[in-house]
C-alpha atoms as a PDB file:
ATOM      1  CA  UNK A   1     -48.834 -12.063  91.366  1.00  0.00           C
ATOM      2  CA  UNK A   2     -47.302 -15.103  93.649  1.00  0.00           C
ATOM      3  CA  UNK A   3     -44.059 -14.987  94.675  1.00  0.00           C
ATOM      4  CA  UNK A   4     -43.008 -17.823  92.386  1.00  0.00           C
ATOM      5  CA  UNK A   5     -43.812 -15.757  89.260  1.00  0.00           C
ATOM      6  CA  UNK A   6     -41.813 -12.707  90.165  1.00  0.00           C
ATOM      7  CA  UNK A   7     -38.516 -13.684  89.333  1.00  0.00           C
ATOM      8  CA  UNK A   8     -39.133 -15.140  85.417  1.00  0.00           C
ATOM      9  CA  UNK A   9     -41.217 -11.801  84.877  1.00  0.00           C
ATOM     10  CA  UNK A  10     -38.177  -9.352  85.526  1.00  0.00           C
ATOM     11  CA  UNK A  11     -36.499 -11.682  83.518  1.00  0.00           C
ATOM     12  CA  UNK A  12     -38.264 -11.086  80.641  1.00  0.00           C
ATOM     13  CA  UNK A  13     -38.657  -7.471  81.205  1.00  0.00           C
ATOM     14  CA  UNK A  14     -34.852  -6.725  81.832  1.00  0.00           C
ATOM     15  CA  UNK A  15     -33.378  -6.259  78.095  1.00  0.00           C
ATOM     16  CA  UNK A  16     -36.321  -3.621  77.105  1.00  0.00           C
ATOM     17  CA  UNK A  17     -35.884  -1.897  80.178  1.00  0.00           C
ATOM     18  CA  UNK A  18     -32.013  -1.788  79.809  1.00  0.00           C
ATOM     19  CA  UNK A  19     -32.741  -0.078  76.558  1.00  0.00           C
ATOM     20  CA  UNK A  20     -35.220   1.974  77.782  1.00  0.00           C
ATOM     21  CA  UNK A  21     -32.758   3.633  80.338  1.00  0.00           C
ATOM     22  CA  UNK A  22     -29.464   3.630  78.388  1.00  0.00           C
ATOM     23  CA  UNK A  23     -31.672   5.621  75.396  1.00  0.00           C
ATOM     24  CA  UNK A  24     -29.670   6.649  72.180  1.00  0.00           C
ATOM     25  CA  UNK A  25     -26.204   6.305  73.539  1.00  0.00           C
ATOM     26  CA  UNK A  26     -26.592   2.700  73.724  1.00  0.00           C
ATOM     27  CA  UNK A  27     -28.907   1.844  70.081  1.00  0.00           C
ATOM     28  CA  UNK A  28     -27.116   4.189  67.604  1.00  0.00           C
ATOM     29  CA  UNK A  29     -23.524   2.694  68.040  1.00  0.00           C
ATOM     30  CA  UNK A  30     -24.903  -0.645  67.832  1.00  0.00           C
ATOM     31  CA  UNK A  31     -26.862  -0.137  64.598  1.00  0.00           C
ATOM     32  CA  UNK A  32     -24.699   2.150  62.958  1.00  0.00           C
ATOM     33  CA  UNK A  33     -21.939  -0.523  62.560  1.00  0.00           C
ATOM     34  CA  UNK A  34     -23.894  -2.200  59.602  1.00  0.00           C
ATOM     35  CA  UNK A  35     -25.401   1.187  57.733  1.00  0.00           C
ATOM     36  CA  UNK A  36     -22.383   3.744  57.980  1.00  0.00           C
ATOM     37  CA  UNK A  37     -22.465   5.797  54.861  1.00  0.00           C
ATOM     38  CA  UNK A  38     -19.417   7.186  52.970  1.00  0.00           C
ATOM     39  CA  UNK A  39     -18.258  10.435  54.501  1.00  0.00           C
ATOM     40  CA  UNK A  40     -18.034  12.854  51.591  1.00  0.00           C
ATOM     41  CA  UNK A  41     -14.121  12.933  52.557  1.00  0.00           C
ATOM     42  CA  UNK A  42     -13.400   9.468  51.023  1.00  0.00           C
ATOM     43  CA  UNK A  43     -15.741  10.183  47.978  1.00  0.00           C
ATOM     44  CA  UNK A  44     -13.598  13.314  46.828  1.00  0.00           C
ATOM     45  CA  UNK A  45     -10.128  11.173  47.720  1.00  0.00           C
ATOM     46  CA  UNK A  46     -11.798   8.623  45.000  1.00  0.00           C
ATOM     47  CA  UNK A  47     -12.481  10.970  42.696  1.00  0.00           C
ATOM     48  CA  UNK A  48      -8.959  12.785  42.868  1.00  0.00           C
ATOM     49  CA  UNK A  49      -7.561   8.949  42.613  1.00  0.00           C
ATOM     50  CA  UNK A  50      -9.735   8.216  39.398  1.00  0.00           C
ATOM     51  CA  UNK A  51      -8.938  11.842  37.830  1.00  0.00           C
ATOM     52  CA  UNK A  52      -4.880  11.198  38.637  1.00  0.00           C
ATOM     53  CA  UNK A  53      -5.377   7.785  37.544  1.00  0.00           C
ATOM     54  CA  UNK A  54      -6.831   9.448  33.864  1.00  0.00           C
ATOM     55  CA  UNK A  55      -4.447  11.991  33.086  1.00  0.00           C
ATOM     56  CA  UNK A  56      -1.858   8.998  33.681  1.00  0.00           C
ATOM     57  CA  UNK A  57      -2.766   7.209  31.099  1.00  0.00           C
ATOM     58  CA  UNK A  58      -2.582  10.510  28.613  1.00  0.00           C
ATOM     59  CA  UNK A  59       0.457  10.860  29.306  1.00  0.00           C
ATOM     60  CA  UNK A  60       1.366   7.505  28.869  1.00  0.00           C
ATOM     61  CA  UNK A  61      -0.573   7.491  25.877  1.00  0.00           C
ATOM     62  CA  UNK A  62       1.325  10.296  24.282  1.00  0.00           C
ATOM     63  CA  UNK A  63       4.609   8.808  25.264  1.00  0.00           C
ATOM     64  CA  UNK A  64       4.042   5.717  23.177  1.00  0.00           C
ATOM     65  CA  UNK A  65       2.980   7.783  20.170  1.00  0.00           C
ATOM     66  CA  UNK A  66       5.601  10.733  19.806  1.00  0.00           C
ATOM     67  CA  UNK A  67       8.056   8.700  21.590  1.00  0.00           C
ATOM     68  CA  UNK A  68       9.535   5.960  18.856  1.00  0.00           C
ATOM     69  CA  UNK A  69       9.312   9.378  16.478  1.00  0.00           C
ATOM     70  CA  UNK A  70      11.365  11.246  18.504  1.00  0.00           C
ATOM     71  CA  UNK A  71      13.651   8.542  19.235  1.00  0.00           C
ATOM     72  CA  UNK A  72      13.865   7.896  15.489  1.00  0.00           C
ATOM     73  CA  UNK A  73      14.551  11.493  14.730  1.00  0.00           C
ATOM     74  CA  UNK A  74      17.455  11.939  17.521  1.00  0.00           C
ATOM     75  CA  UNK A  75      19.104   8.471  15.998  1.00  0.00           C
ATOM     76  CA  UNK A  76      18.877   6.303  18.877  1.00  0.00           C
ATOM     77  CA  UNK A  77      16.182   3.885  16.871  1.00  0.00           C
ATOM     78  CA  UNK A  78      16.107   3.057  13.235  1.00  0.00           C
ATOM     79  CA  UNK A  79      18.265   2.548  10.855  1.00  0.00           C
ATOM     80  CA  UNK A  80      21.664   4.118  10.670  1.00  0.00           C
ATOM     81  CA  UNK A  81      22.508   6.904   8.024  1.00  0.00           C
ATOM     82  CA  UNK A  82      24.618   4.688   5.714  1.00  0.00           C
ATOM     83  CA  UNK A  83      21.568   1.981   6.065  1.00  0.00           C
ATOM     84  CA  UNK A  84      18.822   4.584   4.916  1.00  0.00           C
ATOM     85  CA  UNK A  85      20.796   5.373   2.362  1.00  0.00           C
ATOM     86  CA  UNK A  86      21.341   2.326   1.084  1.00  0.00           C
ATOM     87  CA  UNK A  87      17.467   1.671   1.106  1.00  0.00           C
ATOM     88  CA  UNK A  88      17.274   5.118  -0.607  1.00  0.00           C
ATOM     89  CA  UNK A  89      19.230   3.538  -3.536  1.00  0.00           C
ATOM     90  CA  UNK A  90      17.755   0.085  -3.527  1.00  0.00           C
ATOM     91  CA  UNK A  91      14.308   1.940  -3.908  1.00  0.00           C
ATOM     92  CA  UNK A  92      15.244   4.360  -6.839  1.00  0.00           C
ATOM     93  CA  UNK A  93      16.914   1.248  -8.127  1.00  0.00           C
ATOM     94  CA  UNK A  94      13.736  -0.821  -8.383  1.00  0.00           C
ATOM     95  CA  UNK A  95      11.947   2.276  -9.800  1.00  0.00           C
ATOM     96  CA  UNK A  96      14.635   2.274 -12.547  1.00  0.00           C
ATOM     97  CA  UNK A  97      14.228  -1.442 -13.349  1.00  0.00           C
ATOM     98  CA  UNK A  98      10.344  -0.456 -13.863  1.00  0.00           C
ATOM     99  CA  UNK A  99      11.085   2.098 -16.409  1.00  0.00           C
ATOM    100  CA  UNK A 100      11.636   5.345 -14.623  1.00  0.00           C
ATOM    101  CA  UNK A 101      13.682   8.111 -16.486  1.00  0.00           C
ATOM    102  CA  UNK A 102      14.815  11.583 -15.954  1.00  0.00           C
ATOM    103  CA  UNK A 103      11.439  12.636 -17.663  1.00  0.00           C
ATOM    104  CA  UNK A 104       8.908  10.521 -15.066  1.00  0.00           C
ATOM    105  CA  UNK A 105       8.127  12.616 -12.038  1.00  0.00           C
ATOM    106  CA  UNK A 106       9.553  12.767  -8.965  1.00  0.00           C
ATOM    107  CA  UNK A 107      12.443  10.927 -10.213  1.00  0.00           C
ATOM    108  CA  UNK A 108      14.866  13.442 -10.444  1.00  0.00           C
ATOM    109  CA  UNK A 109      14.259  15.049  -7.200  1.00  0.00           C
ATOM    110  CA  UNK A 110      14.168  11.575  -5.532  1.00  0.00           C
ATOM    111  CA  UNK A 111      18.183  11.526  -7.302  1.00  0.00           C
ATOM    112  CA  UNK A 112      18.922  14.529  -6.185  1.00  0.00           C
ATOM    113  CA  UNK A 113      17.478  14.223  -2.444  1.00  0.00           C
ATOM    114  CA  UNK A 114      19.647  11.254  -2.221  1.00  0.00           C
ATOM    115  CA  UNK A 115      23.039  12.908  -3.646  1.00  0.00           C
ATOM    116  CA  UNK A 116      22.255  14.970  -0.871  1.00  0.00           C
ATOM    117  CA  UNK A 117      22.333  12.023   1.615  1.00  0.00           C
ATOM    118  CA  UNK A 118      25.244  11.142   0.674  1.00  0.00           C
ATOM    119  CA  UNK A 119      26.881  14.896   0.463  1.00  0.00           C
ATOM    120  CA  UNK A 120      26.357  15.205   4.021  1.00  0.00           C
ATOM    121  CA  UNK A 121      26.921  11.860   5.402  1.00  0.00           C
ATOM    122  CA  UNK A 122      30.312  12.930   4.505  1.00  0.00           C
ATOM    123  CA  UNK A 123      30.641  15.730   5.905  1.00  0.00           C
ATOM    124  CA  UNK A 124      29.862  13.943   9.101  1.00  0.00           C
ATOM    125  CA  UNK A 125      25.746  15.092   9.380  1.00  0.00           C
ATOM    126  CA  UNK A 126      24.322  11.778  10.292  1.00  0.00           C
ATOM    127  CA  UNK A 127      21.077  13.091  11.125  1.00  0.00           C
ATOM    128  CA  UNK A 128      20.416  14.756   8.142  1.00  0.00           C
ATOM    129  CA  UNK A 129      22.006  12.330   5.841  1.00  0.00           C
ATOM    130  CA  UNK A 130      19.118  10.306   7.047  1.00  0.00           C
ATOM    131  CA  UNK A 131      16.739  13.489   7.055  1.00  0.00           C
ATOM    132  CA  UNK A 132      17.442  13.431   3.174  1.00  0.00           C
ATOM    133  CA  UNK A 133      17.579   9.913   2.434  1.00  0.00           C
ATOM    134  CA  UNK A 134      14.130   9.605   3.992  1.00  0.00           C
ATOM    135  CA  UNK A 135      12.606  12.570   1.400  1.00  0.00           C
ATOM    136  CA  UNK A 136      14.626  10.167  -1.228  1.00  0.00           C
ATOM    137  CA  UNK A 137      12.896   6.884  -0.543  1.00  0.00           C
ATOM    138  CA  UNK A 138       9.707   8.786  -0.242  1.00  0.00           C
ATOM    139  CA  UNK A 139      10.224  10.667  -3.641  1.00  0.00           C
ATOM    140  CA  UNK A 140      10.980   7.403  -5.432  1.00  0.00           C
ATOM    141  CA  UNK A 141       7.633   6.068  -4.718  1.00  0.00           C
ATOM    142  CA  UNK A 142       5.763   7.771  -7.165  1.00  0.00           C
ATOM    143  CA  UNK A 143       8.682   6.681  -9.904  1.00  0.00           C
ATOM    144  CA  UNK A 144       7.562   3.428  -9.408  1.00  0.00           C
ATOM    145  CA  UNK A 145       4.467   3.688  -9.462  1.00  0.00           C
ATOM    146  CA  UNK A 146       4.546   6.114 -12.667  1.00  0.00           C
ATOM    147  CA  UNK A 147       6.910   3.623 -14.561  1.00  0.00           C
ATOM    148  CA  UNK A 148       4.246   0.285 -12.991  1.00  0.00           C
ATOM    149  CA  UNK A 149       1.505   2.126 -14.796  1.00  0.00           C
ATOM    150  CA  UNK A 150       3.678   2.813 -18.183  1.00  0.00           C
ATOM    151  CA  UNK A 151       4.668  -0.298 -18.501  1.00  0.00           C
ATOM    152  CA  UNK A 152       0.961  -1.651 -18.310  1.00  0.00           C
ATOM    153  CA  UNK A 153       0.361   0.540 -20.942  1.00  0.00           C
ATOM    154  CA  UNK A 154       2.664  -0.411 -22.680  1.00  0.00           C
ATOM    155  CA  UNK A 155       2.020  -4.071 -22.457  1.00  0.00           C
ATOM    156  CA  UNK A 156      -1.509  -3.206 -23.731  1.00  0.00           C
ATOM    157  CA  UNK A 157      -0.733  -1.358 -26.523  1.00  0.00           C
ATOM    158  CA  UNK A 158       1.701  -4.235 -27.452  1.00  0.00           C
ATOM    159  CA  UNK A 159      -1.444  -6.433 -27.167  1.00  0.00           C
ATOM    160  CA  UNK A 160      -3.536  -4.201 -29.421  1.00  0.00           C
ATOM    161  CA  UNK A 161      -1.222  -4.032 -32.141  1.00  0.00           C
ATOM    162  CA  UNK A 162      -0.268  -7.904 -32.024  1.00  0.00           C
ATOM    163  CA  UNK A 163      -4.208  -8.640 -32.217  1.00  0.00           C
ATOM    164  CA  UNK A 164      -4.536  -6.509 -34.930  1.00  0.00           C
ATOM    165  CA  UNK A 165      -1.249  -8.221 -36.951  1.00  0.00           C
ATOM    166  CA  UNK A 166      -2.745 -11.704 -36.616  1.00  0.00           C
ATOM    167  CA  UNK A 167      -6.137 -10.514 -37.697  1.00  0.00           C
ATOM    168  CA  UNK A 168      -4.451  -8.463 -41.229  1.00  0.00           C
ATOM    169  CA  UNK A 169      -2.460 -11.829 -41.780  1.00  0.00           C
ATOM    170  CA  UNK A 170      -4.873 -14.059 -41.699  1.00  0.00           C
ATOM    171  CA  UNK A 171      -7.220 -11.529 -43.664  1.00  0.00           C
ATOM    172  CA  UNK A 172      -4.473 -11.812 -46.241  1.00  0.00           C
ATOM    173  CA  UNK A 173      -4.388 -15.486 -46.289  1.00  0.00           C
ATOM    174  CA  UNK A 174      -7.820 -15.933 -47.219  1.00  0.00           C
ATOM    175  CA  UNK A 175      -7.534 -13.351 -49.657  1.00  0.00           C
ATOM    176  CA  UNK A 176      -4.425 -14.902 -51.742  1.00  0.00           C
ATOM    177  CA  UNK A 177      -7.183 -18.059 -51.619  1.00  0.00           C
ATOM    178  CA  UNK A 178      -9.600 -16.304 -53.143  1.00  0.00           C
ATOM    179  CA  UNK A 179      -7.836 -13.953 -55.790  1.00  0.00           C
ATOM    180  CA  UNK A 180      -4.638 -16.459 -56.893  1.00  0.00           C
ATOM    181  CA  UNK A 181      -6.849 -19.066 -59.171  1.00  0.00           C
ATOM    182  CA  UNK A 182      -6.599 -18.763 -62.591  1.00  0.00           C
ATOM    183  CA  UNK A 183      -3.619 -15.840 -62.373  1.00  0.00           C
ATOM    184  CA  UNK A 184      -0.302 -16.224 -64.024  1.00  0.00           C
ATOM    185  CA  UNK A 185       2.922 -17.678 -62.677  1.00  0.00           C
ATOM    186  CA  UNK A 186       4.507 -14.324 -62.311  1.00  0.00           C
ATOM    187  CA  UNK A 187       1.775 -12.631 -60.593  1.00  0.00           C
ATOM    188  CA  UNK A 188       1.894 -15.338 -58.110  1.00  0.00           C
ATOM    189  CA  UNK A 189       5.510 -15.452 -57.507  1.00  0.00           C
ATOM    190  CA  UNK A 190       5.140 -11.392 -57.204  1.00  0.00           C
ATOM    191  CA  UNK A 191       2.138 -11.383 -54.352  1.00  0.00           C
ATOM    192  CA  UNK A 192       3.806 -14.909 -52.877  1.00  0.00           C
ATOM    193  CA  UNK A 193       7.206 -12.822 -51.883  1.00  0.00           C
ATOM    194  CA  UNK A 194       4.476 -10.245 -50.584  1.00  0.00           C
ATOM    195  CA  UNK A 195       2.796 -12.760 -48.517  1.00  0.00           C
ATOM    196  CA  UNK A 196       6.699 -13.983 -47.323  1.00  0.00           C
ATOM    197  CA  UNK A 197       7.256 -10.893 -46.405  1.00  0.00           C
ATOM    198  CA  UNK A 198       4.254  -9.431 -44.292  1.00  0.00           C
ATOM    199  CA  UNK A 199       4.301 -13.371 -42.167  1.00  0.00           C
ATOM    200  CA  UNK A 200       8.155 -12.309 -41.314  1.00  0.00           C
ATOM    201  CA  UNK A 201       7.349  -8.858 -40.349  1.00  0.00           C
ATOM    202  CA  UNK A 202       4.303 -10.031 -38.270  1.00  0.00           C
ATOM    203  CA  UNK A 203       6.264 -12.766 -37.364  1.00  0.00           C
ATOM    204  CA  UNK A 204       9.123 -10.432 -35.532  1.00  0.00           C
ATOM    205  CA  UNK A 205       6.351  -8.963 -33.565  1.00  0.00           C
ATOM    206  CA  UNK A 206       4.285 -12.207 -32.456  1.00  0.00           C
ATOM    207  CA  UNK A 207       7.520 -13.886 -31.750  1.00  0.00           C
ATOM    208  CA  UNK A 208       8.460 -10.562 -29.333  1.00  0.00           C
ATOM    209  CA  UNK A 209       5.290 -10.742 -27.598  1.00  0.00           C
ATOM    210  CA  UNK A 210       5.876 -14.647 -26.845  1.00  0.00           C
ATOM    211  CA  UNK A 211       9.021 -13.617 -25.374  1.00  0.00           C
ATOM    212  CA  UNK A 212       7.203 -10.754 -23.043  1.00  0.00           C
ATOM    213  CA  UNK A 213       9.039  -7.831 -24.884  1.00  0.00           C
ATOM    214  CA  UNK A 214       6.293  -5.371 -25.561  1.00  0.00           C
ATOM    215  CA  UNK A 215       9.454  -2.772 -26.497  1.00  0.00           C
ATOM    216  CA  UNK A 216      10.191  -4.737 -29.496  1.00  0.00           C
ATOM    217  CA  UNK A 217       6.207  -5.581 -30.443  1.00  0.00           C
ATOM    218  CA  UNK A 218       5.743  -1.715 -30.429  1.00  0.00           C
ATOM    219  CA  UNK A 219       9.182  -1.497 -32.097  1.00  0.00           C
ATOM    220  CA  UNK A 220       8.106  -3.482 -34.955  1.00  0.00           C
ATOM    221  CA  UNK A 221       5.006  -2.063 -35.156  1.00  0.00           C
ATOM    222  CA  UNK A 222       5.586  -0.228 -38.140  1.00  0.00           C
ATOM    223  CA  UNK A 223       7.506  -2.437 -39.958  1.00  0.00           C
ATOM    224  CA  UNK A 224       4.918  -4.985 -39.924  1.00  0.00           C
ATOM    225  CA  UNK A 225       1.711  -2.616 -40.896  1.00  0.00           C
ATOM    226  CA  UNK A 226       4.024  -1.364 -43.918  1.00  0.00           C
ATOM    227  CA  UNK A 227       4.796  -4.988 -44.926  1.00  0.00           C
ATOM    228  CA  UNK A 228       1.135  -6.430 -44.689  1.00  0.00           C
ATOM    229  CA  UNK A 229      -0.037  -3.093 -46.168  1.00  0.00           C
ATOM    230  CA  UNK A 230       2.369  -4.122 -49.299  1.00  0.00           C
ATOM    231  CA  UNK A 231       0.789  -7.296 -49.647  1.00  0.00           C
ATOM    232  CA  UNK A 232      -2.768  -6.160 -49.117  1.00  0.00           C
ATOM    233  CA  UNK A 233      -2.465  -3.657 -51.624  1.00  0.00           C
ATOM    234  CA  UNK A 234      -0.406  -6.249 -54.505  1.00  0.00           C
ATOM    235  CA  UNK A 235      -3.163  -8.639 -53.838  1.00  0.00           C
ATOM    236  CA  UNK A 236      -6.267  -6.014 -54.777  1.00  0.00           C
ATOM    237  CA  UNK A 237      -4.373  -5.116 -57.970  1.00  0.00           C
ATOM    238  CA  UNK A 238      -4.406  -8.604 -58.625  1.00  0.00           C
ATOM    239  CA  UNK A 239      -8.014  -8.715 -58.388  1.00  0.00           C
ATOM    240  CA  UNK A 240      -8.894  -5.966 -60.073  1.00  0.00           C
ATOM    241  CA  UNK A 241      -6.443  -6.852 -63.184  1.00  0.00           C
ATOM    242  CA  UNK A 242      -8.339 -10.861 -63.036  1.00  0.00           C
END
């Protein structure tokens, strides 16, 4: 090799010699700064961070939930005692207006729950006054619903029977048609006040239902059926004496 040629080989042959002779001590540093792998220290720190993290969130979990309830229950939220109790009463007040006696259920333990209420609101126990006007609102309930469902029924039957009144009186009108030719004066003046008054009976009742008072249709039930039963019965004599 000339002279001239020397010096740009050893150039090129430096770096891989410089490696060659500085060995491991030189190459793992410098490659181990891109691939280091998590030291199973910081995996377990993770883990204990994700696990804390976790039973955190229980906790806060169960705060939310029993927490308003036990505020509630020590007094600090909610209504006061005086307030429940006046919702106690506005509740078996409405059940009342619906219909509820002494004889639907639950009504007179809702009354007495919230005697109670007041009993020991005045003898200073807040917390139970509430305790008990609580069990009365929640007593009165079914009161209301009970009464809700008897006054449907009632409204039905009131239906029924007012169906039923204006089917018999019109039956009867056609019948008076068909048996009054060719009868007497007397006879017709007798099944005419008959006819007057089964339409006043039935009359009572249609004009209740107008009004929405199935009480009064149901209270003039009888009345009615005995008056157009009158009628019905003068104007088959009639027939059969024709």
């Amino acid at each position: 090799m000339y002279p001239s040629q020397i010096c740009p080989a050893m150039f090129v042959a430096l770096p891989p010699m410089k490696l060659a002779m500085l060995g491991r001590d030189y190459m793992l540093p410098q490659m181990g700064a891109g691939t280091e792998r998590p030291k199973p220290e910081r995996r377990r720190v993770v883990v204990l961070l994700l696990r804390r993290i976790a039973i955190l969130a229980v906790v806060l979990s169960l705060a939310l939930w029993l927490g308003p309830k036990a505020l509630v229950e020590l007094g600090v939220l909610g209504p006061s005692a005086p307030e429940s109790i006046a919702s106690a009463e506005r509740t078996l007040k409405a059940a009342e207006s619906y219909g509820a006696t002494a004889k639907t259920p639950s009504f007179t333990d809702a009354q007495r729950a919230l005697q109670e209420s007041r009993d020991r609101l005045a003898r200073g126990e807040a917390r139970e006054a509430k305790r008990a006007a609580r069990r009365a609102s929640d007593l009165a309930i079914e009161p209301q619903r009970s009464a809700l469902v008897e006054v449907e029924q009632r409204r039905r039957r009131a239906e029924a029977v007012v169906k039923d009144l204006d089917a018999r009186v019109n039956a009867l009108e056609d019948r008076f048609d068909e048996v009054t030719p060719g009868l007497g004066k007397p006879e017709i003046s007798t099944l005419i006040t008959a006819m007057k008054e089964a339409r006043a009976a039935a009359g009572l009742v249609f004009l209740a239902w107008e009004k929405g008072q199935p009480e009064r249709v149901l209270a003039g039930e009888a009345g009615a059926r005995a008056a157009v039963d009158a009628a019905a019965r003068g104007l088959e004599q009639a027939a059969r004496h024709h």
